[in-house]
C-alpha atoms as a PDB file:
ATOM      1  CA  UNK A   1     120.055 107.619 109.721  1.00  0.00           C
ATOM      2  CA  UNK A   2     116.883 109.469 110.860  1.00  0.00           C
ATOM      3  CA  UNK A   3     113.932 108.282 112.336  1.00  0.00           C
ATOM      4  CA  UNK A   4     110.651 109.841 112.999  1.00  0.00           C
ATOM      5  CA  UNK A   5     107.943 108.445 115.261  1.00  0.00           C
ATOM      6  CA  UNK A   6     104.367 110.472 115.595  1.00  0.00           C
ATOM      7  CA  UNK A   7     101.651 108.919 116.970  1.00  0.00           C
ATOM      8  CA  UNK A   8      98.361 110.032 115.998  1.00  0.00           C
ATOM      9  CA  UNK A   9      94.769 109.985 117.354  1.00  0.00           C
ATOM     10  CA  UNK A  10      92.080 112.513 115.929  1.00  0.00           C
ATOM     11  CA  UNK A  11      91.627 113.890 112.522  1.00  0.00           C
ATOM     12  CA  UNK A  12      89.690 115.457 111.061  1.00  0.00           C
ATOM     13  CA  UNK A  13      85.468 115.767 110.035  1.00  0.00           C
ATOM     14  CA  UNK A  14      84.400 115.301 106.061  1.00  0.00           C
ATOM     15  CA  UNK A  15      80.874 114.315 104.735  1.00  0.00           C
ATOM     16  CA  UNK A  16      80.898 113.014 101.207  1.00  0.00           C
ATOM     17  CA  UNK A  17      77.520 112.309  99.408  1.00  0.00           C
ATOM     18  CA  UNK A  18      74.953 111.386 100.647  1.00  0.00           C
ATOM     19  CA  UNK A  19      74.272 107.649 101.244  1.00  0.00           C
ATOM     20  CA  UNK A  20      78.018 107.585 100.455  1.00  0.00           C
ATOM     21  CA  UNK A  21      81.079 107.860 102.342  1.00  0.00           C
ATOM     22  CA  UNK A  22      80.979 109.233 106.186  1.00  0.00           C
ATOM     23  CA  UNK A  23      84.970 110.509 107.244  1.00  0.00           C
ATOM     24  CA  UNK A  24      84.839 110.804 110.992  1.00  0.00           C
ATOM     25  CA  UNK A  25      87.519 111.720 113.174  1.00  0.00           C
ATOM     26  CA  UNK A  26      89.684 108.572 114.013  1.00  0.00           C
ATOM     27  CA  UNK A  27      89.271 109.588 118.504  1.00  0.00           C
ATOM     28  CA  UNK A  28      89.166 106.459 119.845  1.00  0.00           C
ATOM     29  CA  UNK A  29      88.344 103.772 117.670  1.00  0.00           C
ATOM     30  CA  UNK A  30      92.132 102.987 116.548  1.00  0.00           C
ATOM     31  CA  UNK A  31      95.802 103.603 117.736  1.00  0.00           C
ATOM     32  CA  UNK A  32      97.785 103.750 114.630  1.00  0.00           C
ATOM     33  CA  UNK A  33     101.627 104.388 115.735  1.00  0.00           C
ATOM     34  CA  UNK A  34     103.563 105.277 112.297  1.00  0.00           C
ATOM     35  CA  UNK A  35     107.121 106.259 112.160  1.00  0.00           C
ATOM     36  CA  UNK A  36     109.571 106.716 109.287  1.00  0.00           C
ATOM     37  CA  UNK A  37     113.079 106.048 108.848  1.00  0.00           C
ATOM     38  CA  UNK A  38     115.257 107.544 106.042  1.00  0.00           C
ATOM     39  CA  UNK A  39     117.346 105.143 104.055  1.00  0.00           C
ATOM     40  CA  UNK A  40     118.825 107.941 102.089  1.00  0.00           C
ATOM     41  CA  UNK A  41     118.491 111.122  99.522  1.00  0.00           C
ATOM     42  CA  UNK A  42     114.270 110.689  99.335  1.00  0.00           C
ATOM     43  CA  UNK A  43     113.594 107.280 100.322  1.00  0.00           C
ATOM     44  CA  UNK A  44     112.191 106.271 103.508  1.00  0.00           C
ATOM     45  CA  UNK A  45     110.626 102.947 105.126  1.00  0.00           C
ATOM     46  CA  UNK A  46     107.477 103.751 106.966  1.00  0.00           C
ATOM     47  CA  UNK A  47     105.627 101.399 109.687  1.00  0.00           C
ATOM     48  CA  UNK A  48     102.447 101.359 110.779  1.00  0.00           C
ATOM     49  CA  UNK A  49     100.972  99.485 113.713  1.00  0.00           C
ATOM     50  CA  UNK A  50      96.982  99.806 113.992  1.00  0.00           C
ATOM     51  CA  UNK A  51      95.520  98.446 116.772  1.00  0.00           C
ATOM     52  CA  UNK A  52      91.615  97.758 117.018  1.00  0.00           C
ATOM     53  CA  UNK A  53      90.123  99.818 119.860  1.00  0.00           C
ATOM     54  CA  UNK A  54      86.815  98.744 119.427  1.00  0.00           C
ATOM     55  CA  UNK A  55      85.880  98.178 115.815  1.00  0.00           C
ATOM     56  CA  UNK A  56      84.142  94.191 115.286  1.00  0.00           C
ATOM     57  CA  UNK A  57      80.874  92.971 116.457  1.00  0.00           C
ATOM     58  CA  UNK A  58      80.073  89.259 116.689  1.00  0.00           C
ATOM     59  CA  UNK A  59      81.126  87.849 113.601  1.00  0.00           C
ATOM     60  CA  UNK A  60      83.772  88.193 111.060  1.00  0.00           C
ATOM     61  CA  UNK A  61      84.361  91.985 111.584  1.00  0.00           C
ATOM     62  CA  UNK A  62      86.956  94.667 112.635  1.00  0.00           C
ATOM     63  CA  UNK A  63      90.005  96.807 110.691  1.00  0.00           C
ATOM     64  CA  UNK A  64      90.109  95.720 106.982  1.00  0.00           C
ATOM     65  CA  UNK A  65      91.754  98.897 105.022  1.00  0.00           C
ATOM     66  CA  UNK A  66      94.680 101.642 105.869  1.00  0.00           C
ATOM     67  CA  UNK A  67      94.763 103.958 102.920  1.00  0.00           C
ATOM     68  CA  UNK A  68      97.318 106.458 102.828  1.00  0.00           C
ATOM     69  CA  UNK A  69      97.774 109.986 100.335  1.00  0.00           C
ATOM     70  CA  UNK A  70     101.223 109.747  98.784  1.00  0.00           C
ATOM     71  CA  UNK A  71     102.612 111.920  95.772  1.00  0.00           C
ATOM     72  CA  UNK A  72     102.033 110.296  92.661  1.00  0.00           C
ATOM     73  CA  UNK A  73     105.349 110.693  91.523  1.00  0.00           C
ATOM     74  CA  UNK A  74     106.556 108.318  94.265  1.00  0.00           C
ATOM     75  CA  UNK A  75     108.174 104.719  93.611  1.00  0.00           C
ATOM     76  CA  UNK A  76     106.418 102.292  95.739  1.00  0.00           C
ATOM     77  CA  UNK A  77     108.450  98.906  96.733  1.00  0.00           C
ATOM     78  CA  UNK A  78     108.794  96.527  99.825  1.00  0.00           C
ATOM     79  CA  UNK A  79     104.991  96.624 100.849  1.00  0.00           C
ATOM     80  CA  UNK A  80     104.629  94.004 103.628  1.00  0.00           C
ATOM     81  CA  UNK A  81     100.574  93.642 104.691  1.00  0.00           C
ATOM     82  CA  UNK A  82      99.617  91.034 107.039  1.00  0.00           C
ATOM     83  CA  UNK A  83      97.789  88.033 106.780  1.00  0.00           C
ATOM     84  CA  UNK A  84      94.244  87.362 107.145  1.00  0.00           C
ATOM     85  CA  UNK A  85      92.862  87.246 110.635  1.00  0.00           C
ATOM     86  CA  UNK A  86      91.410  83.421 109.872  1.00  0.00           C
ATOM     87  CA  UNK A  87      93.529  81.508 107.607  1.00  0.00           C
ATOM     88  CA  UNK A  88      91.614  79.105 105.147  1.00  0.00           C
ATOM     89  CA  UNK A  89      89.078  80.756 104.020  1.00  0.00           C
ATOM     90  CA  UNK A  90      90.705  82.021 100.979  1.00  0.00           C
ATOM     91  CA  UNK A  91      91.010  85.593 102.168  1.00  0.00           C
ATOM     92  CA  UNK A  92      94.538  87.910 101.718  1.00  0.00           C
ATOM     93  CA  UNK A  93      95.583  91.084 102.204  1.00  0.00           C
ATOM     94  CA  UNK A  94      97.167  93.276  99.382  1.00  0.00           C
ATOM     95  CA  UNK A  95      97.194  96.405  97.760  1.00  0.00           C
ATOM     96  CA  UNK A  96      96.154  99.699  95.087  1.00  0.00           C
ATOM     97  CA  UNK A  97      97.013 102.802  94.395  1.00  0.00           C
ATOM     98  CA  UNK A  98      94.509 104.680  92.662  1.00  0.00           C
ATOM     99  CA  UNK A  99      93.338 108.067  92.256  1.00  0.00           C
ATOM    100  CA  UNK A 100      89.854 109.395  93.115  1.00  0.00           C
ATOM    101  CA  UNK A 101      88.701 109.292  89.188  1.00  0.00           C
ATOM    102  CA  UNK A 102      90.179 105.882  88.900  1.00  0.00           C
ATOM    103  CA  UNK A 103      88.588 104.460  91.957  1.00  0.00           C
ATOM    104  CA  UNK A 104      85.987 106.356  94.532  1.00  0.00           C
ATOM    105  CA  UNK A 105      84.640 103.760  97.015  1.00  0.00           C
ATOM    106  CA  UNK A 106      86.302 104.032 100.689  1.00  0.00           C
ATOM    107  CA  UNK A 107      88.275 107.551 100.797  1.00  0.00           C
ATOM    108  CA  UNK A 108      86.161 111.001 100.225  1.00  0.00           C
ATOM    109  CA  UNK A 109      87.182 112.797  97.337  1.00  0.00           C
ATOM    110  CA  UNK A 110      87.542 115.850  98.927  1.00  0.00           C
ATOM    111  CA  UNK A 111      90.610 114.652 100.752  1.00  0.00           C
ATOM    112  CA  UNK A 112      92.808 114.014  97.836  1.00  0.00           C
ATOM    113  CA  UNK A 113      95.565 116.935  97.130  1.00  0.00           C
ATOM    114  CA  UNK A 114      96.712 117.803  94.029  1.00  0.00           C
ATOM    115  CA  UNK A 115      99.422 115.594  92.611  1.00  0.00           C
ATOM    116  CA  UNK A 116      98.575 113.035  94.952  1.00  0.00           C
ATOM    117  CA  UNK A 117      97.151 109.372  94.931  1.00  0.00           C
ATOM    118  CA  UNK A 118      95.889 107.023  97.214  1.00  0.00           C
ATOM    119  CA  UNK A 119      97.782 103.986  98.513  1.00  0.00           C
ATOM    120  CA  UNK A 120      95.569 101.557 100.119  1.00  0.00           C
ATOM    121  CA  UNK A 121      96.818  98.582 101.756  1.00  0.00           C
ATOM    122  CA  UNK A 122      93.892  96.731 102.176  1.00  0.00           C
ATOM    123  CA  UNK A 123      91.845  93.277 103.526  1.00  0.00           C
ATOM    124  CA  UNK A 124      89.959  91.469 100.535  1.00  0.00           C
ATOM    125  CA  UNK A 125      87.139  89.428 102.025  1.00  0.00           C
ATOM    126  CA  UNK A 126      85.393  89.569 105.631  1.00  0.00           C
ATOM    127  CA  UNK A 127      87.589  87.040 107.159  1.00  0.00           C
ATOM    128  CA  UNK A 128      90.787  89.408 106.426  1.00  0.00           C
ATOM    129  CA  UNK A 129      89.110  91.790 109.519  1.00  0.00           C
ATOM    130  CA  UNK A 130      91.007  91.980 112.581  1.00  0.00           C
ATOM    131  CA  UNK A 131      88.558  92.637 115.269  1.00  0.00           C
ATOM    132  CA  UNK A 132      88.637  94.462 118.539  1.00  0.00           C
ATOM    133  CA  UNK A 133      92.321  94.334 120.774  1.00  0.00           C
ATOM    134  CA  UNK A 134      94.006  93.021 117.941  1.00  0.00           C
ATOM    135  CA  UNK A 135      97.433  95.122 116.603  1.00  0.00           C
ATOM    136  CA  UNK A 136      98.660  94.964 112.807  1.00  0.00           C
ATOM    137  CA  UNK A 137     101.415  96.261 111.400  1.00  0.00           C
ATOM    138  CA  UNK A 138     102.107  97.376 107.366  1.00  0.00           C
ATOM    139  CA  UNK A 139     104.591  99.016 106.316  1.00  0.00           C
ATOM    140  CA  UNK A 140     106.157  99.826 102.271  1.00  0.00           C
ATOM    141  CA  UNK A 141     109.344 101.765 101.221  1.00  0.00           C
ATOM    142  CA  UNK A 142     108.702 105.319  99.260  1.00  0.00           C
ATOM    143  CA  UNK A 143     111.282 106.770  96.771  1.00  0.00           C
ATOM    144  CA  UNK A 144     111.309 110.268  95.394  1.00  0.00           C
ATOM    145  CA  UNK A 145     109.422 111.990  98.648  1.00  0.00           C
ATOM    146  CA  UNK A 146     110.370 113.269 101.604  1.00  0.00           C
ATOM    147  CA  UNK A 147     108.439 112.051 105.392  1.00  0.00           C
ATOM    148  CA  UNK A 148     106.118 114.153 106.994  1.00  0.00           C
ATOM    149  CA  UNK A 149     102.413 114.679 108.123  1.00  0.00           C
ATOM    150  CA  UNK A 150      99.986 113.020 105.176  1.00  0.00           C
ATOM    151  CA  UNK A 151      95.736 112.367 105.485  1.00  0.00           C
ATOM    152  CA  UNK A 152      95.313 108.879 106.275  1.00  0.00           C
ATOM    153  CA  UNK A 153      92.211 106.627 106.025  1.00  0.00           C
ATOM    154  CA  UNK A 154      91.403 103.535 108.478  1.00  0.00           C
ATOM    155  CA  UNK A 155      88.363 101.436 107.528  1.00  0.00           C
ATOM    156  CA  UNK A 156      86.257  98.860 109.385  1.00  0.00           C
ATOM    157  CA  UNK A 157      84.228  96.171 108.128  1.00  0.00           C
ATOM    158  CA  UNK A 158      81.344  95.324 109.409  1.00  0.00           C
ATOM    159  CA  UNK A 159      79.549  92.392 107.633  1.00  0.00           C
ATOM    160  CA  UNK A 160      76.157  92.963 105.906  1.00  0.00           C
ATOM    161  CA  UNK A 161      74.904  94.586 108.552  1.00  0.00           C
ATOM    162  CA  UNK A 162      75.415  98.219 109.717  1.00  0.00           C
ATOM    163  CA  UNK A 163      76.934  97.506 112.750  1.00  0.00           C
ATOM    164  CA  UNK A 164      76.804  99.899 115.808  1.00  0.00           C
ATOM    165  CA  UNK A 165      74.925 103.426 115.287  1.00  0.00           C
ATOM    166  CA  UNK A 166      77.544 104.869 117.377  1.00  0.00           C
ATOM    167  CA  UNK A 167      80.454 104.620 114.945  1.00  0.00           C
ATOM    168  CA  UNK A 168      78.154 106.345 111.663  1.00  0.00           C
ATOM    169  CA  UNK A 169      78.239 103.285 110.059  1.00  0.00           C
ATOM    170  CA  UNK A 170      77.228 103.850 105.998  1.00  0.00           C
ATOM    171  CA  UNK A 171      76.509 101.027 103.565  1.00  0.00           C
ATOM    172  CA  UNK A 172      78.467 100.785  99.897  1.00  0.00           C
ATOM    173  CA  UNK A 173      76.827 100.193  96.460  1.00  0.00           C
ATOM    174  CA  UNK A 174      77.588  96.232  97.610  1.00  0.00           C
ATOM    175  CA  UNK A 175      75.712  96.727 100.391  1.00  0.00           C
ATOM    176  CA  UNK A 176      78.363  95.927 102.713  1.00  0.00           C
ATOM    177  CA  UNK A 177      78.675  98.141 105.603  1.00  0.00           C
ATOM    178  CA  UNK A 178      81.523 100.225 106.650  1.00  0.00           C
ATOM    179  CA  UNK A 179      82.971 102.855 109.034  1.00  0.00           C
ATOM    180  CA  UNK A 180      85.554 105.087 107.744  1.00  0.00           C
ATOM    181  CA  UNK A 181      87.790 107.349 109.835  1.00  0.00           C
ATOM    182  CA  UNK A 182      90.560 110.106 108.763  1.00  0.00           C
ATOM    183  CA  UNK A 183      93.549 111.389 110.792  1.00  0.00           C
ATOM    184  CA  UNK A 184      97.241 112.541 109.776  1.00  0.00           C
ATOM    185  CA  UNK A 185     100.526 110.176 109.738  1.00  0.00           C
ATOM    186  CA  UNK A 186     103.713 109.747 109.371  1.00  0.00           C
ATOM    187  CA  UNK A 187     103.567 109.718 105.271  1.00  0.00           C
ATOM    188  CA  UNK A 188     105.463 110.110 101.830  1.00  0.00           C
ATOM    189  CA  UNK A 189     105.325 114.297 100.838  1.00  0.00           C
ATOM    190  CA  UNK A 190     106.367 115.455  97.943  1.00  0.00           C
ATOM    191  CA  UNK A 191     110.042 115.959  97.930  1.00  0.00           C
ATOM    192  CA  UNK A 192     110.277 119.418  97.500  1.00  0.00           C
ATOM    193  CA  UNK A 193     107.359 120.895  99.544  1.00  0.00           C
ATOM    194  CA  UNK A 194     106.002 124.574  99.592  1.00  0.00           C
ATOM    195  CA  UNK A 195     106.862 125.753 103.090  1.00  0.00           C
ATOM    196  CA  UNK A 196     104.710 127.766 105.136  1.00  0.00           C
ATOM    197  CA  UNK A 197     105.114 129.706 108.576  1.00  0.00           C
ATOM    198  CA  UNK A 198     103.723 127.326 111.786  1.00  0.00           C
ATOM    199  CA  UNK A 199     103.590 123.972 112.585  1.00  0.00           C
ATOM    200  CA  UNK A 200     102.445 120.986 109.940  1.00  0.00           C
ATOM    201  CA  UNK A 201      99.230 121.223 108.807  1.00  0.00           C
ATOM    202  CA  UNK A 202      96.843 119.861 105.915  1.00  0.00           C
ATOM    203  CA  UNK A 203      94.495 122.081 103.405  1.00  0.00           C
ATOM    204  CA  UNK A 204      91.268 121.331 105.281  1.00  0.00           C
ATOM    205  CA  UNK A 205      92.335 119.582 108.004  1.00  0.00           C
ATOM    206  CA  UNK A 206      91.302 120.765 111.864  1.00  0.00           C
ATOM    207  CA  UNK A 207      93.484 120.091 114.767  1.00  0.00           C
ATOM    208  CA  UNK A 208      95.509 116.981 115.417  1.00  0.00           C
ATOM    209  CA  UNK A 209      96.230 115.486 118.548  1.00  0.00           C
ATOM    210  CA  UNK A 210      99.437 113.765 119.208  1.00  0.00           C
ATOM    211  CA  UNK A 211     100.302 111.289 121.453  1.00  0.00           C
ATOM    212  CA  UNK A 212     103.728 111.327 121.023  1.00  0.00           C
ATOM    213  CA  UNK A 213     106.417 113.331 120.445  1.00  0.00           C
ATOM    214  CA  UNK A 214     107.999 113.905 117.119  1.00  0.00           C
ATOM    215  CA  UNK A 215     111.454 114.493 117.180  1.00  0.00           C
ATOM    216  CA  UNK A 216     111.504 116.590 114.313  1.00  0.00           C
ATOM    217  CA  UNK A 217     109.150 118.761 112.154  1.00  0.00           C
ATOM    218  CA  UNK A 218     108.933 120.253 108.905  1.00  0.00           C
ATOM    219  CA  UNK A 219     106.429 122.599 106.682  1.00  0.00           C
ATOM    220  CA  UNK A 220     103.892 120.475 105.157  1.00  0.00           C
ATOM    221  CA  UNK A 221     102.736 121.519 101.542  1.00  0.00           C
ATOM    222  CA  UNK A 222      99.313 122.635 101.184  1.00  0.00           C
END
């Protein structure tokens, strides 16, 4: 049995549109621990515990989506999300997978590789929102891929207001107002994977700072 762990904590910078979608690099505002552990040929469990640096304000606020790029070809099964931060109000966790075309709203276009999708585990309603020095964990079981370094998106809610200017806060056709912040994970890669000379990198990402140590790695496919 082999286990990865790779803890990540920058990514990298991507504008979309205007008035659209800001993708900041993920420095500070979350710790997002992922690991992966292979249950045999192509299918692996991954984990990922996100904890809230400083995303809420007063009010129902804080981390409400973790969306990760996966190859479409891959089987999806076991998701666990967690529950709601308040129970009773009706509010859940679940989630989608959905290409760009399908479904532009909280990850920039730009970001999506070829042959790719995105799986977003996600919080439906403000109540879902873990706020500030709160930890989460989700986690899902990938067939047909291999594990290695994938673009990840972590999203905070912040009400109907914009929340603080600090953290490029940018409003959504609903006029709810979100922050939105990319870095590479532990992830599902396509199972047979172009390999390249160097270490794992991302078309278009910049550098990545670990703060960990990963016991193993491979050529990621650009």
């Amino acid at each position: 049995m082999k286990r990865w762990v790779y803890f990540s904590f920058f990514g990298l910078v991507l504008i979309g549109a205007p008035n659209t979608v800001f993708a900041g690099p993920l420095n500070g505002e979350y710790i997002i621990q992922s690991s992966a552990t292979q249950l045999g040929p192509n299918s692996w469990s991954f984990v990922y515990d996100v904890t809230n640096v400083n995303q809420s304000v007063t009010g129902p606020s804080g981390f409400d989506v973790l969306a990760i790029q996966i190859p479409a070809s891959a089987t999806i099964s076991n998701i666990i999300v967690p529950p709601p931060y308040q129970s009773g109000m009706g509010d859940y966790w679940s989630w989608v997978t959905y290409t760009d075309t399908e479904y532009f709203y909280h990850e920039p276009a730009s970001l999506l590789l070829p042959g790719y999708v995105w799986f977003e585990m996600y919080g439906a309603g403000f109540y879902s929102a873990y706020p500030s020095g709160t930890t989460v964990e989700l986690s899902f079981q990938a067939d047909g891929v291999n594990a290695g370094t994938t673009t990840d998106v972590a999203l905070t809610l912040w009400d109907y207001s914009p929340g603080p200017s600090q953290f490029s806060p940018w409003v959504a056709p609903t006029g709810i107002w979100y922050s939105t912040y990319t870095t590479g994970l532990l992830g599902p890669i396509d199972e047979n994977p172009v390999t390249e000379p160097g270490s794992l990198t991302l078309l278009g990402m910049g550098a990545v700072g670990a703060l960990g140590f990963a016991r193993r790695r491979r050529k990621q496919k650009v």
